[in-house]
PDB file of N, CA and C in Angstrom:
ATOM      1  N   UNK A   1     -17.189  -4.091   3.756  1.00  0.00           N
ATOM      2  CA  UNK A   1     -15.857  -3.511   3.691  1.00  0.00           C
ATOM      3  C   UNK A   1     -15.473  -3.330   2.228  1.00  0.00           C
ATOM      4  N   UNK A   2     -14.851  -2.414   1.753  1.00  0.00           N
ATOM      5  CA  UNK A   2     -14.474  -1.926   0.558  1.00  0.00           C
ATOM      6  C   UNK A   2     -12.334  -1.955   0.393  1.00  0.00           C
ATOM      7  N   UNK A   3     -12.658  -2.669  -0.694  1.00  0.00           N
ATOM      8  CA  UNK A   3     -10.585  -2.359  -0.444  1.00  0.00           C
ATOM      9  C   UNK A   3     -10.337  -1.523  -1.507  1.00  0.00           C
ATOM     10  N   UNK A   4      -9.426  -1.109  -1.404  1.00  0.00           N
ATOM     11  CA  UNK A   4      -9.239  -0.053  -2.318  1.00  0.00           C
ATOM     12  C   UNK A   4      -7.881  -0.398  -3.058  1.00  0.00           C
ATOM     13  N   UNK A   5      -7.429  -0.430  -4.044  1.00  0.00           N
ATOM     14  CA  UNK A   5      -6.821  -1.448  -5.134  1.00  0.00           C
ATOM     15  C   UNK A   5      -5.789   0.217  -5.601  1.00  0.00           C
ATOM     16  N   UNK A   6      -4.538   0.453  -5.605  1.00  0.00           N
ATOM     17  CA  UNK A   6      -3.565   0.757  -5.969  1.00  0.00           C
ATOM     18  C   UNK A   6      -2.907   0.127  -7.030  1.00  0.00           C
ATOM     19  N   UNK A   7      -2.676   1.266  -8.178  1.00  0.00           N
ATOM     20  CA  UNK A   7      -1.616   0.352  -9.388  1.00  0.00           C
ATOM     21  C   UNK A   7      -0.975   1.569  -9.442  1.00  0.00           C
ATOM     22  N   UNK A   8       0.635   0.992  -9.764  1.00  0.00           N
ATOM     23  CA  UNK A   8       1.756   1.738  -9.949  1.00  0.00           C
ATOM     24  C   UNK A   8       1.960   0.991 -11.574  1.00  0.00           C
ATOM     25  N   UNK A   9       2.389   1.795 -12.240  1.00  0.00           N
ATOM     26  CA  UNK A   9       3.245   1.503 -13.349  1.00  0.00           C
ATOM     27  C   UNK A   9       4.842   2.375 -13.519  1.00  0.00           C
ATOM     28  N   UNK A  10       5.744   1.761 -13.779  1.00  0.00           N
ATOM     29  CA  UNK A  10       7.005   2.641 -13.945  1.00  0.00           C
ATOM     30  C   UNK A  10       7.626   2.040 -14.608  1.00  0.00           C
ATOM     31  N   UNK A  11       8.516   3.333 -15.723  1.00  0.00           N
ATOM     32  CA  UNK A  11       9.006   2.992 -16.514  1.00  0.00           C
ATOM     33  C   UNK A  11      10.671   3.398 -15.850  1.00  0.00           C
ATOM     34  N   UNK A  12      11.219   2.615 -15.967  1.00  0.00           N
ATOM     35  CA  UNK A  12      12.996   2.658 -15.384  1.00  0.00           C
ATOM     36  C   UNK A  12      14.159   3.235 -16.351  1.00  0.00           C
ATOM     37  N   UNK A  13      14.595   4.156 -15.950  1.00  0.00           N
ATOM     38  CA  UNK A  13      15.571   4.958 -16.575  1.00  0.00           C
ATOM     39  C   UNK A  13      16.604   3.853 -17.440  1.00  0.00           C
ATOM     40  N   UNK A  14      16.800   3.595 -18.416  1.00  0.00           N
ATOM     41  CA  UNK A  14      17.771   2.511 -18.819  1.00  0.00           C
ATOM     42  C   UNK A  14      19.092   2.532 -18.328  1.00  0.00           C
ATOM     43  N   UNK A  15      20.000   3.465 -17.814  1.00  0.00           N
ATOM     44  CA  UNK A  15      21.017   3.675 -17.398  1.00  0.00           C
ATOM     45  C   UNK A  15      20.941   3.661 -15.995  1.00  0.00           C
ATOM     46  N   UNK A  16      20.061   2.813 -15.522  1.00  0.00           N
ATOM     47  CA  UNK A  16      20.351   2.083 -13.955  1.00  0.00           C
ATOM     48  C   UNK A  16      20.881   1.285 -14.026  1.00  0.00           C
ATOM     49  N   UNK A  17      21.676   0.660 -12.839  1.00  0.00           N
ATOM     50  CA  UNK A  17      22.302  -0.312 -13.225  1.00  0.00           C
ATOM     51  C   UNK A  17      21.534  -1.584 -12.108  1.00  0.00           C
ATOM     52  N   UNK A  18      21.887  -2.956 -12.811  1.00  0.00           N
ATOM     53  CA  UNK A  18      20.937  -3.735 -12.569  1.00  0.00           C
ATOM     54  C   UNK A  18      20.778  -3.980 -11.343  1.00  0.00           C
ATOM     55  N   UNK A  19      21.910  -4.366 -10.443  1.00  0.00           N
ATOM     56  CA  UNK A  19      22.049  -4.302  -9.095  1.00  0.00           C
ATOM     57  C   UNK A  19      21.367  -3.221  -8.935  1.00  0.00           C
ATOM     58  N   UNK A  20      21.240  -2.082  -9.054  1.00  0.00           N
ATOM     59  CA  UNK A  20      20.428  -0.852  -8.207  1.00  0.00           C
ATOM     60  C   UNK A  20      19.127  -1.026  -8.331  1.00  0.00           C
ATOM     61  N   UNK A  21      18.320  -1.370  -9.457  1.00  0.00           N
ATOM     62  CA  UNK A  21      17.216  -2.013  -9.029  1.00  0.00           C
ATOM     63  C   UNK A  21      16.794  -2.798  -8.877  1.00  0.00           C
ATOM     64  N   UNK A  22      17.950  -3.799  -8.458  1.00  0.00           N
ATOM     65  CA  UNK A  22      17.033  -5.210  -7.542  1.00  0.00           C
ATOM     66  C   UNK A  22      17.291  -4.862  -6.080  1.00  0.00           C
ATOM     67  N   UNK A  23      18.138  -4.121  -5.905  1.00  0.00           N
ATOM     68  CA  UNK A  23      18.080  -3.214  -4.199  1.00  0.00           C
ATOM     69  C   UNK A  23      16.606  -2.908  -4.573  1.00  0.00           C
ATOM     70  N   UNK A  24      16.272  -2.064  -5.092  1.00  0.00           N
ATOM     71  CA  UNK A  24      15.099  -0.961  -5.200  1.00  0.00           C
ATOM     72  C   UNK A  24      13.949  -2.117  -5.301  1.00  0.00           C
ATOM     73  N   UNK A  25      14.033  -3.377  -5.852  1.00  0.00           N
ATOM     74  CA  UNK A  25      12.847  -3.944  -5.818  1.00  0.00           C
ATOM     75  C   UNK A  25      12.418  -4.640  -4.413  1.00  0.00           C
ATOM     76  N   UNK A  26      14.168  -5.049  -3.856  1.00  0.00           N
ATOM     77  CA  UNK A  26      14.082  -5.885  -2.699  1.00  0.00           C
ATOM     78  C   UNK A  26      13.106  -4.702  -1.466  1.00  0.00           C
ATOM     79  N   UNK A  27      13.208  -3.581  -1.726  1.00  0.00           N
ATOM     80  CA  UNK A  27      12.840  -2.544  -0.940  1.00  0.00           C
ATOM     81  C   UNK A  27      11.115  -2.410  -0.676  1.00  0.00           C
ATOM     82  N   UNK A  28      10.974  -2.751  -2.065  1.00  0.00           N
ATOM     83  CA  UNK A  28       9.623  -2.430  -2.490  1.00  0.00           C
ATOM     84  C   UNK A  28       8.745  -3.821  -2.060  1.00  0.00           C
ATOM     85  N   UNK A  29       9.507  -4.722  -1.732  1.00  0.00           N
ATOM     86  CA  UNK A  29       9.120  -6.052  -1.315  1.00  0.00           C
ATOM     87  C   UNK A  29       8.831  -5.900   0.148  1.00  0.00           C
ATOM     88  N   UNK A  30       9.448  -5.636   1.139  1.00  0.00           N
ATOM     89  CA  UNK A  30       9.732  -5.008   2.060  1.00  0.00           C
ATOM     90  C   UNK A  30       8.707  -4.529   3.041  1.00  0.00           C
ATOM     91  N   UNK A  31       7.836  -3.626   1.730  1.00  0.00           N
ATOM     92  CA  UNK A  31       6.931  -2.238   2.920  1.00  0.00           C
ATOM     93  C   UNK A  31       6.086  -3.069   3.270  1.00  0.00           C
ATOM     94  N   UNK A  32       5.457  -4.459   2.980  1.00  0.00           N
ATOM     95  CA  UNK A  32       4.147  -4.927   3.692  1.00  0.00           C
ATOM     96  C   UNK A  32       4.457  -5.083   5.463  1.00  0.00           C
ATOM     97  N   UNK A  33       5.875  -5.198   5.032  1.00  0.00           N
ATOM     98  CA  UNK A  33       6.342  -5.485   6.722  1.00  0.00           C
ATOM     99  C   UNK A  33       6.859  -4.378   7.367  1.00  0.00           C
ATOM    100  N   UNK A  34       7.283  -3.539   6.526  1.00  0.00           N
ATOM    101  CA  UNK A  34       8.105  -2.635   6.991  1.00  0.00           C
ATOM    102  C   UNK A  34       7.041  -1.340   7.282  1.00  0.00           C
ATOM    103  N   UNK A  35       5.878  -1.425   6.597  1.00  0.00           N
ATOM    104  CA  UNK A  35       4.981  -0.399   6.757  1.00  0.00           C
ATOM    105  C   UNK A  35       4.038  -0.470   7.871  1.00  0.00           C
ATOM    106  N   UNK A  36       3.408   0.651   9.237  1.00  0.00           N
ATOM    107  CA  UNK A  36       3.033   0.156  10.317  1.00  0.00           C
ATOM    108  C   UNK A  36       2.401   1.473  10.585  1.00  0.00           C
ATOM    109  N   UNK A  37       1.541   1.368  11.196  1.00  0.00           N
ATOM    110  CA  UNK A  37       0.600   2.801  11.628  1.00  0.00           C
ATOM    111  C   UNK A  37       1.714   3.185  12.809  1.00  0.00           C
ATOM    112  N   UNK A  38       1.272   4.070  13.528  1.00  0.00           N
ATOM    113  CA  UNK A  38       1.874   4.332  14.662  1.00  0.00           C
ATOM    114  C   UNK A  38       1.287   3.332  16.106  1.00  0.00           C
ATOM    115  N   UNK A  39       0.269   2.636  15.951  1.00  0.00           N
ATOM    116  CA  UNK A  39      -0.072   1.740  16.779  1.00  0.00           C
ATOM    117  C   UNK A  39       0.910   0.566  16.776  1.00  0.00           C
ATOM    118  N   UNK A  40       1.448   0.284  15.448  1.00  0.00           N
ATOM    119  CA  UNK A  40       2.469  -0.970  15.412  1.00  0.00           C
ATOM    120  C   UNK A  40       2.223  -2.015  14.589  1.00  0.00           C
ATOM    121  N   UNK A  41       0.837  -1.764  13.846  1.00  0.00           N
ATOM    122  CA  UNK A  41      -0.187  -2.737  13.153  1.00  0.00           C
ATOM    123  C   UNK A  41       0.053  -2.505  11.770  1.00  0.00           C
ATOM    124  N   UNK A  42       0.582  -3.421  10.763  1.00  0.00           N
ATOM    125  CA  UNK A  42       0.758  -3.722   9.515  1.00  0.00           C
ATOM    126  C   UNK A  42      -0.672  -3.088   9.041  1.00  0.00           C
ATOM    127  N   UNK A  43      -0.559  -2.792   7.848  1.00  0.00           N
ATOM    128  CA  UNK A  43      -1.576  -2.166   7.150  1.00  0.00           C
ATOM    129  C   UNK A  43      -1.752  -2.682   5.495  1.00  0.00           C
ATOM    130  N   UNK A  44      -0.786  -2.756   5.066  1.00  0.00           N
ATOM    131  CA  UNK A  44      -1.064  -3.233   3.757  1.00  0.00           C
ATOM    132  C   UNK A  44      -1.723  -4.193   3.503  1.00  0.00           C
ATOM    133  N   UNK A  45      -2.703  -4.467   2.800  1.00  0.00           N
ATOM    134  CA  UNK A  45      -3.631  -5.496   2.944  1.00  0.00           C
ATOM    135  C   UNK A  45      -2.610  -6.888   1.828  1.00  0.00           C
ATOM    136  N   UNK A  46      -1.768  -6.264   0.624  1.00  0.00           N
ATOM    137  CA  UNK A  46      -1.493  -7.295  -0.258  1.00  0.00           C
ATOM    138  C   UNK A  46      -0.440  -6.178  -1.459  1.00  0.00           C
ATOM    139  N   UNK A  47       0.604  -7.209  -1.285  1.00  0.00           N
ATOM    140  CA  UNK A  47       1.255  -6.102  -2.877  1.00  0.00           C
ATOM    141  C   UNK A  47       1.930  -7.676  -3.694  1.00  0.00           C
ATOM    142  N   UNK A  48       1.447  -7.066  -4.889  1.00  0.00           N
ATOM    143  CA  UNK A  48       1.792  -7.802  -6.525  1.00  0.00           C
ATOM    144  C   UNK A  48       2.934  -6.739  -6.604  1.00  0.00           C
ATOM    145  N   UNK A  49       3.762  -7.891  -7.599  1.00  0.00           N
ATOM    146  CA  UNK A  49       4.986  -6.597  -8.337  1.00  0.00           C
ATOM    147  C   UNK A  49       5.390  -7.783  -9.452  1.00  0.00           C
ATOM    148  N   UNK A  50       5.821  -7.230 -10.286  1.00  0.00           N
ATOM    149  CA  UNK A  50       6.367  -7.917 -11.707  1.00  0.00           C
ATOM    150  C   UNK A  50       6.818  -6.964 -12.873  1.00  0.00           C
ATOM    151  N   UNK A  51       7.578  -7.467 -13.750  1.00  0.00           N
ATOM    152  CA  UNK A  51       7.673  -6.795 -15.094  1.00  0.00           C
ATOM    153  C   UNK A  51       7.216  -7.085 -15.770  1.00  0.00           C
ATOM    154  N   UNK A  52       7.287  -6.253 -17.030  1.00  0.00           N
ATOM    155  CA  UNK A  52       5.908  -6.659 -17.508  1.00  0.00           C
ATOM    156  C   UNK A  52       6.324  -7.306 -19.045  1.00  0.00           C
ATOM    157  N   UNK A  53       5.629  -8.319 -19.050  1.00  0.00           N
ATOM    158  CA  UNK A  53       5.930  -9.664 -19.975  1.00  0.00           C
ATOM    159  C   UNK A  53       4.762  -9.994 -20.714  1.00  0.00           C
ATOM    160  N   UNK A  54       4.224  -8.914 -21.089  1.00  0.00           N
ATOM    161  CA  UNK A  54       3.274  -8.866 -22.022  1.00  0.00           C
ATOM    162  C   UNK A  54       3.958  -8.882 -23.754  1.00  0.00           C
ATOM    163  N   UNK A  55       3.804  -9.002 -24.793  1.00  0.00           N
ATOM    164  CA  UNK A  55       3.673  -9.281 -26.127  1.00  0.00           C
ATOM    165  C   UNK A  55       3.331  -8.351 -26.965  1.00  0.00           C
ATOM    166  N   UNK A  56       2.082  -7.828 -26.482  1.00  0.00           N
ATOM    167  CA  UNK A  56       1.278  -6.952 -26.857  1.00  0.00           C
ATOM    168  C   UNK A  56       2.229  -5.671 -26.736  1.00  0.00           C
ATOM    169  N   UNK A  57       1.687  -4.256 -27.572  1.00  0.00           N
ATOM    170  CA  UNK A  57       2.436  -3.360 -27.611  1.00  0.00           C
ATOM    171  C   UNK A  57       1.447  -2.292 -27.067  1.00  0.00           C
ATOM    172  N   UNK A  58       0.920  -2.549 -25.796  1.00  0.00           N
ATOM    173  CA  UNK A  58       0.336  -1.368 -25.248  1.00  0.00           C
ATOM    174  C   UNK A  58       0.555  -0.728 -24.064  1.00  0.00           C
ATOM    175  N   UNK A  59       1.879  -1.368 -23.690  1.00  0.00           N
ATOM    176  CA  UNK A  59       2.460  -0.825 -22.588  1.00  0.00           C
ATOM    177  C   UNK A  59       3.172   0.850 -22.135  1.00  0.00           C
ATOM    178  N   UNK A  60       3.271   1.023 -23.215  1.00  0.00           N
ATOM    179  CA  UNK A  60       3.665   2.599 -23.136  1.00  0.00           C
ATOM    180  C   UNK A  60       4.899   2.813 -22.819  1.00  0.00           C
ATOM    181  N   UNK A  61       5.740   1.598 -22.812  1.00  0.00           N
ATOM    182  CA  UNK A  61       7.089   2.044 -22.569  1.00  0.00           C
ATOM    183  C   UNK A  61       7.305   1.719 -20.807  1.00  0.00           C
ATOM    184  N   UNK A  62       5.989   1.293 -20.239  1.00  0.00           N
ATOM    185  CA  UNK A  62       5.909   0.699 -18.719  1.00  0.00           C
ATOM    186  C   UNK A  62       6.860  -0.307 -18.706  1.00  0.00           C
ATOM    187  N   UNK A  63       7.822  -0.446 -17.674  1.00  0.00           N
ATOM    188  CA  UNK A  63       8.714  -1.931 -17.674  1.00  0.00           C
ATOM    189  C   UNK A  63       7.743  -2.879 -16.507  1.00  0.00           C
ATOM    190  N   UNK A  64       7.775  -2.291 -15.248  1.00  0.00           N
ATOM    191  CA  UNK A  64       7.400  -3.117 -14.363  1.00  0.00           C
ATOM    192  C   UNK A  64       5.952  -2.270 -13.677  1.00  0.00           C
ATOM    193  N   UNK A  65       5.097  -3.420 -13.271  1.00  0.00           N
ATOM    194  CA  UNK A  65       3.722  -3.280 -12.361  1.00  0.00           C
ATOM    195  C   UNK A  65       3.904  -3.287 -10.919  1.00  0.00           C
ATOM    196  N   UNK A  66       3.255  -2.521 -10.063  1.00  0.00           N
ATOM    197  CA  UNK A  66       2.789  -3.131  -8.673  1.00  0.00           C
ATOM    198  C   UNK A  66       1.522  -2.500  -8.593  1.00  0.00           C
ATOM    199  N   UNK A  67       0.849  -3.919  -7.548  1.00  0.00           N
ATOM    200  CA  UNK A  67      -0.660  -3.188  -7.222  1.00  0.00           C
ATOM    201  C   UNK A  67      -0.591  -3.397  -5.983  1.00  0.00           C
ATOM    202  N   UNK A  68      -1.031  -2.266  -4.861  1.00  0.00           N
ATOM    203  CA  UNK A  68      -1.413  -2.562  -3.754  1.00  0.00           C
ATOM    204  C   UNK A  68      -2.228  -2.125  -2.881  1.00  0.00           C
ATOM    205  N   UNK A  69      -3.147  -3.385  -2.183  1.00  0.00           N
ATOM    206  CA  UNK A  69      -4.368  -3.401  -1.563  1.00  0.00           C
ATOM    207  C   UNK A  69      -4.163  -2.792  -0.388  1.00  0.00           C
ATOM    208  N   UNK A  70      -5.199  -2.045   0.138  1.00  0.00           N
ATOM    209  CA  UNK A  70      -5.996  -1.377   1.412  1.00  0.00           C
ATOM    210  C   UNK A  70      -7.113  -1.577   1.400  1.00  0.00           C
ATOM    211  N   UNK A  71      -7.036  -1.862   3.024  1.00  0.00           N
ATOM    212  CA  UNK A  71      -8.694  -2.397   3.633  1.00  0.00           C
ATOM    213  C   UNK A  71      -9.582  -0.837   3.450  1.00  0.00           C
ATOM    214  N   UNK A  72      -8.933  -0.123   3.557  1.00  0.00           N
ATOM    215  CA  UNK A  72      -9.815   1.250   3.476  1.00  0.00           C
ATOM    216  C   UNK A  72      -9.234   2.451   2.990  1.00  0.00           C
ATOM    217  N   UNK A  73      -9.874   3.450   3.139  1.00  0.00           N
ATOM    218  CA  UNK A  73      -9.401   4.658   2.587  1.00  0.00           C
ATOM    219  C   UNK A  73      -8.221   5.299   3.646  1.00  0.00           C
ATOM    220  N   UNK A  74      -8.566   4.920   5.501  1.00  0.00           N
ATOM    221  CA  UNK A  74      -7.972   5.928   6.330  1.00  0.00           C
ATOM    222  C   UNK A  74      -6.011   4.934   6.151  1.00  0.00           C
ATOM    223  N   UNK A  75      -6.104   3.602   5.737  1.00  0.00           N
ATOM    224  CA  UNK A  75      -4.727   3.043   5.619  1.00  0.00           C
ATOM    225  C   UNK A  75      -3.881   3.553   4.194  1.00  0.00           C
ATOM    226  N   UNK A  76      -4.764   3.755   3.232  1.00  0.00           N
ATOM    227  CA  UNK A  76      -4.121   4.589   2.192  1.00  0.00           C
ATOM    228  C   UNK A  76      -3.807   5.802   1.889  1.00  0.00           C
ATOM    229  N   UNK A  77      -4.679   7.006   2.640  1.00  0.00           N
ATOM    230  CA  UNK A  77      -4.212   7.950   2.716  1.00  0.00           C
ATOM    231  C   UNK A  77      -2.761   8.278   3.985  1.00  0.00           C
ATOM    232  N   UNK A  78      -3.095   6.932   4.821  1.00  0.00           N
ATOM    233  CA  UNK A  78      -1.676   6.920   5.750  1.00  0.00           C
ATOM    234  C   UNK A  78      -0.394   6.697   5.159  1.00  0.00           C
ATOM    235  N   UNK A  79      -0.555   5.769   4.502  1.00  0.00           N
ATOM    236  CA  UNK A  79       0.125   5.538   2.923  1.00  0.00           C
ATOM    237  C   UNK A  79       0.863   6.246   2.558  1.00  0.00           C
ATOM    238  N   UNK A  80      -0.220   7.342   2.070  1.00  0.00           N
ATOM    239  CA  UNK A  80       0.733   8.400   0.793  1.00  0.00           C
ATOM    240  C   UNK A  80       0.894   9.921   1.732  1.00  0.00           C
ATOM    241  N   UNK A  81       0.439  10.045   2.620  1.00  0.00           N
ATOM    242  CA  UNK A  81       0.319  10.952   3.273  1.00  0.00           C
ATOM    243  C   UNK A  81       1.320  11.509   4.707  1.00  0.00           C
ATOM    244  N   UNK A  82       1.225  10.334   5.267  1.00  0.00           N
ATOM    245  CA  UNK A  82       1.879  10.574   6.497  1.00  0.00           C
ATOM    246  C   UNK A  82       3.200   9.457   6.735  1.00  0.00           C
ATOM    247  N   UNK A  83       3.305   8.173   6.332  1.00  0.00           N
ATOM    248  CA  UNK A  83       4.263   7.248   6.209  1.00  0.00           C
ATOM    249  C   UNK A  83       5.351   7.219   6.048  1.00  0.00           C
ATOM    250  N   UNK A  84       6.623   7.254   6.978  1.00  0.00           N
ATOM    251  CA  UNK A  84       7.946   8.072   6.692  1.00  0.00           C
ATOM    252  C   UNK A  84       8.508   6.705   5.714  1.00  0.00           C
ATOM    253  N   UNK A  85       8.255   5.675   6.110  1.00  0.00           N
ATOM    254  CA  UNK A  85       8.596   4.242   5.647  1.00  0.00           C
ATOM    255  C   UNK A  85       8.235   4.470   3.638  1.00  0.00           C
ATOM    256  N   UNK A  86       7.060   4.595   3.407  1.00  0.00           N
ATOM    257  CA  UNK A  86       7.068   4.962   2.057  1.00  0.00           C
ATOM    258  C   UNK A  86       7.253   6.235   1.877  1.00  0.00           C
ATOM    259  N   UNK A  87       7.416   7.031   2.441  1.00  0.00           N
ATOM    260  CA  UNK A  87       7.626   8.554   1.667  1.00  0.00           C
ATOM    261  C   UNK A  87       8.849   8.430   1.419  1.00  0.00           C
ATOM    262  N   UNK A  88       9.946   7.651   2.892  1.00  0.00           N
ATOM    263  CA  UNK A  88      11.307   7.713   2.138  1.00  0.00           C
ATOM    264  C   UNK A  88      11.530   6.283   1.192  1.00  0.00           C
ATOM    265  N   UNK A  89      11.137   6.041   0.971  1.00  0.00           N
ATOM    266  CA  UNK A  89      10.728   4.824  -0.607  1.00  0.00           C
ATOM    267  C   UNK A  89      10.985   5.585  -1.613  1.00  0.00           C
ATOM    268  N   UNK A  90       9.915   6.439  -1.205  1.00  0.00           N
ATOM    269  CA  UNK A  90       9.460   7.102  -2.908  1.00  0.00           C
ATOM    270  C   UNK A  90      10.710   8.273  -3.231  1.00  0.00           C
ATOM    271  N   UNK A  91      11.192   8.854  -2.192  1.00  0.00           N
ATOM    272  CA  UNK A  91      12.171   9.256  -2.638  1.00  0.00           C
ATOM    273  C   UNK A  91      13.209   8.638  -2.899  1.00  0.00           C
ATOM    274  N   UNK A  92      13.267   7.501  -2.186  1.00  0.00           N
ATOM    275  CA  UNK A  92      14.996   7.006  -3.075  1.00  0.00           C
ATOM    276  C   UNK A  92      14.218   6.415  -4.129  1.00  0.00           C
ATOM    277  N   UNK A  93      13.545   6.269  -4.877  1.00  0.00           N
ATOM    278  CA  UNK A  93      12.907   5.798  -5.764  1.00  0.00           C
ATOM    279  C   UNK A  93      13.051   6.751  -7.056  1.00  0.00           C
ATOM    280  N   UNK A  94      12.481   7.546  -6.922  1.00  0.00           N
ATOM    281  CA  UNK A  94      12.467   9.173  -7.507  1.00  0.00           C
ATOM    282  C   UNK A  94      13.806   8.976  -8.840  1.00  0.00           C
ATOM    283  N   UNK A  95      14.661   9.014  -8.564  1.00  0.00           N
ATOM    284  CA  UNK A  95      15.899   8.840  -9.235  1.00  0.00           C
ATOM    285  C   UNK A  95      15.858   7.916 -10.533  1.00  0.00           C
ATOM    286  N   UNK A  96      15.269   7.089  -9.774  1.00  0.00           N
ATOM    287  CA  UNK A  96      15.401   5.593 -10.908  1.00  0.00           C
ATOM    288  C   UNK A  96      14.417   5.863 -12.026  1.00  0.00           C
ATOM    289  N   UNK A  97      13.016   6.448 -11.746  1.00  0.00           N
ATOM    290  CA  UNK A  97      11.851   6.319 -12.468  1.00  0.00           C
ATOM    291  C   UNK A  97      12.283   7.038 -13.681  1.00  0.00           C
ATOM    292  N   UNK A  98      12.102   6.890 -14.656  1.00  0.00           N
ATOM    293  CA  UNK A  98      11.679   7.572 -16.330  1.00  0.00           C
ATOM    294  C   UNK A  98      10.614   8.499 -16.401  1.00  0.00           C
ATOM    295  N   UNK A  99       9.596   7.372 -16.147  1.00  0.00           N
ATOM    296  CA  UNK A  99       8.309   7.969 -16.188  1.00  0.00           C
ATOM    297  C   UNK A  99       7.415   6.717 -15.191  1.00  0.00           C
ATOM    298  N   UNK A 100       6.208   7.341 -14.948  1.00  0.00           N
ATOM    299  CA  UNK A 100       5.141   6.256 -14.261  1.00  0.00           C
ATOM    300  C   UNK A 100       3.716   6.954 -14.698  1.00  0.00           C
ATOM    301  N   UNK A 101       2.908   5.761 -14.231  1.00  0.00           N
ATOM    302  CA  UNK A 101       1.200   5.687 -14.333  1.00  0.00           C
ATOM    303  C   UNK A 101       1.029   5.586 -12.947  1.00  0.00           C
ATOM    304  N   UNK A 102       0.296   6.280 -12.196  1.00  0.00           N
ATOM    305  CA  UNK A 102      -1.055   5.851 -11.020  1.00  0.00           C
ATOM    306  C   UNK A 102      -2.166   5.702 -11.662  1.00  0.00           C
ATOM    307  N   UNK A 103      -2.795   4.853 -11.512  1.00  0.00           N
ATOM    308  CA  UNK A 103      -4.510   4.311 -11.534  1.00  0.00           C
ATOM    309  C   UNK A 103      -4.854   3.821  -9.886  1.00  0.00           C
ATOM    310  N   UNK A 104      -5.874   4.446  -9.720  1.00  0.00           N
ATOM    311  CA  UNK A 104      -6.912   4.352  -8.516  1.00  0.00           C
ATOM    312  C   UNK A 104      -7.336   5.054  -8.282  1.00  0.00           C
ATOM    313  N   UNK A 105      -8.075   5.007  -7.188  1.00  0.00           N
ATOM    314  CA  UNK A 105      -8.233   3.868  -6.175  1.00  0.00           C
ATOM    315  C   UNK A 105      -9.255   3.236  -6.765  1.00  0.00           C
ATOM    316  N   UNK A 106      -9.338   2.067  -7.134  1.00  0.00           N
ATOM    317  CA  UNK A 106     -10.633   1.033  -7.613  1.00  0.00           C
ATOM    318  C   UNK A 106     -11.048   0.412  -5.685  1.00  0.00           C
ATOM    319  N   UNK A 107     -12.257   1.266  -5.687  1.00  0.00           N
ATOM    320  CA  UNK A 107     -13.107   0.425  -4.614  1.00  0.00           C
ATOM    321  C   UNK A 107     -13.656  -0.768  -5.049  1.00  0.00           C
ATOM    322  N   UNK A 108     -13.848  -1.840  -4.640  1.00  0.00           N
ATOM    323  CA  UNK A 108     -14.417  -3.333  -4.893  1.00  0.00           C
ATOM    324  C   UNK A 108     -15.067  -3.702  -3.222  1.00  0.00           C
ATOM    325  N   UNK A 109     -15.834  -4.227  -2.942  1.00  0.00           N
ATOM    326  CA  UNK A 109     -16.175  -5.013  -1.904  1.00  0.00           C
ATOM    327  C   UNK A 109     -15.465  -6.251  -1.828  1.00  0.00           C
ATOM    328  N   UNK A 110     -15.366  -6.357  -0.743  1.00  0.00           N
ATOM    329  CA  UNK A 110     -14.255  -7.310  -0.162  1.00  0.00           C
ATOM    330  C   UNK A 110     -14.548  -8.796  -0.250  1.00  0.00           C
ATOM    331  N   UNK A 111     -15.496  -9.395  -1.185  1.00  0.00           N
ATOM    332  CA  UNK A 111     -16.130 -10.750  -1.339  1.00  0.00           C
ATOM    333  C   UNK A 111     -15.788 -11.132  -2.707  1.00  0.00           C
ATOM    334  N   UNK A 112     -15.453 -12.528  -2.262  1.00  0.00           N
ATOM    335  CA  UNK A 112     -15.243 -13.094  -3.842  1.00  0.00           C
ATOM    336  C   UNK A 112     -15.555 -13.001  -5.060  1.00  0.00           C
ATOM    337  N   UNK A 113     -15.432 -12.745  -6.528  1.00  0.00           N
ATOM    338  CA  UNK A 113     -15.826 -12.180  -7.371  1.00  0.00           C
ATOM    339  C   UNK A 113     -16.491 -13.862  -8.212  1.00  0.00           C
ATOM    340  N   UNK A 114     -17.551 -14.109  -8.505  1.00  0.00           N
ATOM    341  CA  UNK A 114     -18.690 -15.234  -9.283  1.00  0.00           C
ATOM    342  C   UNK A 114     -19.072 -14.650 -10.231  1.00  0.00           C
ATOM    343  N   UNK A 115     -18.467 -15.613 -11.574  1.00  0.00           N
ATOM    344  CA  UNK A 115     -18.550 -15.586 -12.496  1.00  0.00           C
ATOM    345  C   UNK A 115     -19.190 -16.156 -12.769  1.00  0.00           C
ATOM    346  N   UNK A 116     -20.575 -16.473 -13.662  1.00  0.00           N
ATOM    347  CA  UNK A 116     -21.479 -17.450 -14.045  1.00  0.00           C
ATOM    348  C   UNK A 116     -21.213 -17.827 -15.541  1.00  0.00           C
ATOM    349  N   UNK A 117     -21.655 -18.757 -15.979  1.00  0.00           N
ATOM    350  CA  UNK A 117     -21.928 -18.862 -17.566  1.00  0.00           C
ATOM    351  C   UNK A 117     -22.881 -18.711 -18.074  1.00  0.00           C
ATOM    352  N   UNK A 118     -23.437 -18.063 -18.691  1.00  0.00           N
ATOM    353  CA  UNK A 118     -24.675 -18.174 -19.608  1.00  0.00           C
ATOM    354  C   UNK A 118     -25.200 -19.259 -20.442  1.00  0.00           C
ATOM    355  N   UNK A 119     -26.173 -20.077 -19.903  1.00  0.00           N
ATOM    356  CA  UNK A 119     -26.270 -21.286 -20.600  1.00  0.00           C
ATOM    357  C   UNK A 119     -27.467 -20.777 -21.527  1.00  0.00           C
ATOM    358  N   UNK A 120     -27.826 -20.942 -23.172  1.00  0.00           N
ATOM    359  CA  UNK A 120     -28.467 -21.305 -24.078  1.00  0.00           C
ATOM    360  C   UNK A 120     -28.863 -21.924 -24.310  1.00  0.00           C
TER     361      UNK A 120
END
C-alpha cells in the first residue's frame, strides 16, 4: 500500500481577524470526521496542522502548515475532486489566504521508516 502525503502551506491575509481564523482552523480540524465517501466511510488517513515556529528565514512568508495523509490515490482525488465537505472548506477558506504552497503527492509505502547507523 502506498499513502500519499499532502502539504498545504498558507500564508494568512494580516487583516483577518483572530477569531476568524481560529473558526477557520477549528474547521480544518474537523474534515477527518467530517469528510466521508458516499458509502459513509472516513477517508482521511491523518492531518498535522501548526504554525510555523521555525527561526530560520526560509519560510516565504508561510504562517501556518498542514499535511494530509491518503491511503491511496482514488481517496485523494475524492478529496479535491468530488467532496462537497472540502470543496466548501476551500471556499470559505479562499478569502482568508494571501498566498499558499501545494507540494505532492509524496508516495511512500506504508511501513515504518529504519534508520540504521553506520558503524566504523
Amino acid at each position: 500500500m502506498t499513502v500519499l502525503t499532502h502539504i498545504v502551506l498558507f500564508k494568512y491575509k494580516p487583516t483577518i481577524p483572530w477569531p476568524e481564523l481560529q473558526q477557520h482552523f477549528e474547521s480544518f480540524k474537523q474534515l477527518p470526521e467530517k469528510c466521508v465517501k458516499p458509502d459513509g466511510n472516513r477517508y482521511l488517513r491523518s492531518l498535522k496542522m501548526g504554525m510555523n515556529l521555525s527561526w530560520q528565514n526560509f519560510n516565504k512568508g508561510m504562517t501556518h502548515g498542514f499535511v494530509i495523509e491518503f491511503e491511496n490515490q482514488e481517496d485523494h482525488d475524492f478529496y479535491h475532486l468530488e467532496d462537497p465537505v472540502h470543496i466548501e472548506f476551500s471556499r470559505n477558506a479562499a478569502p482568508l489566504v494571501e498566498d499558499s504552497v501545494v507540494v505532492g503527492e509524496f508516495g511512500v509505502p506504508a511501513i515504518p521508516l529504519i534508520i540504521m547507523k553506520a558503524t566504523i
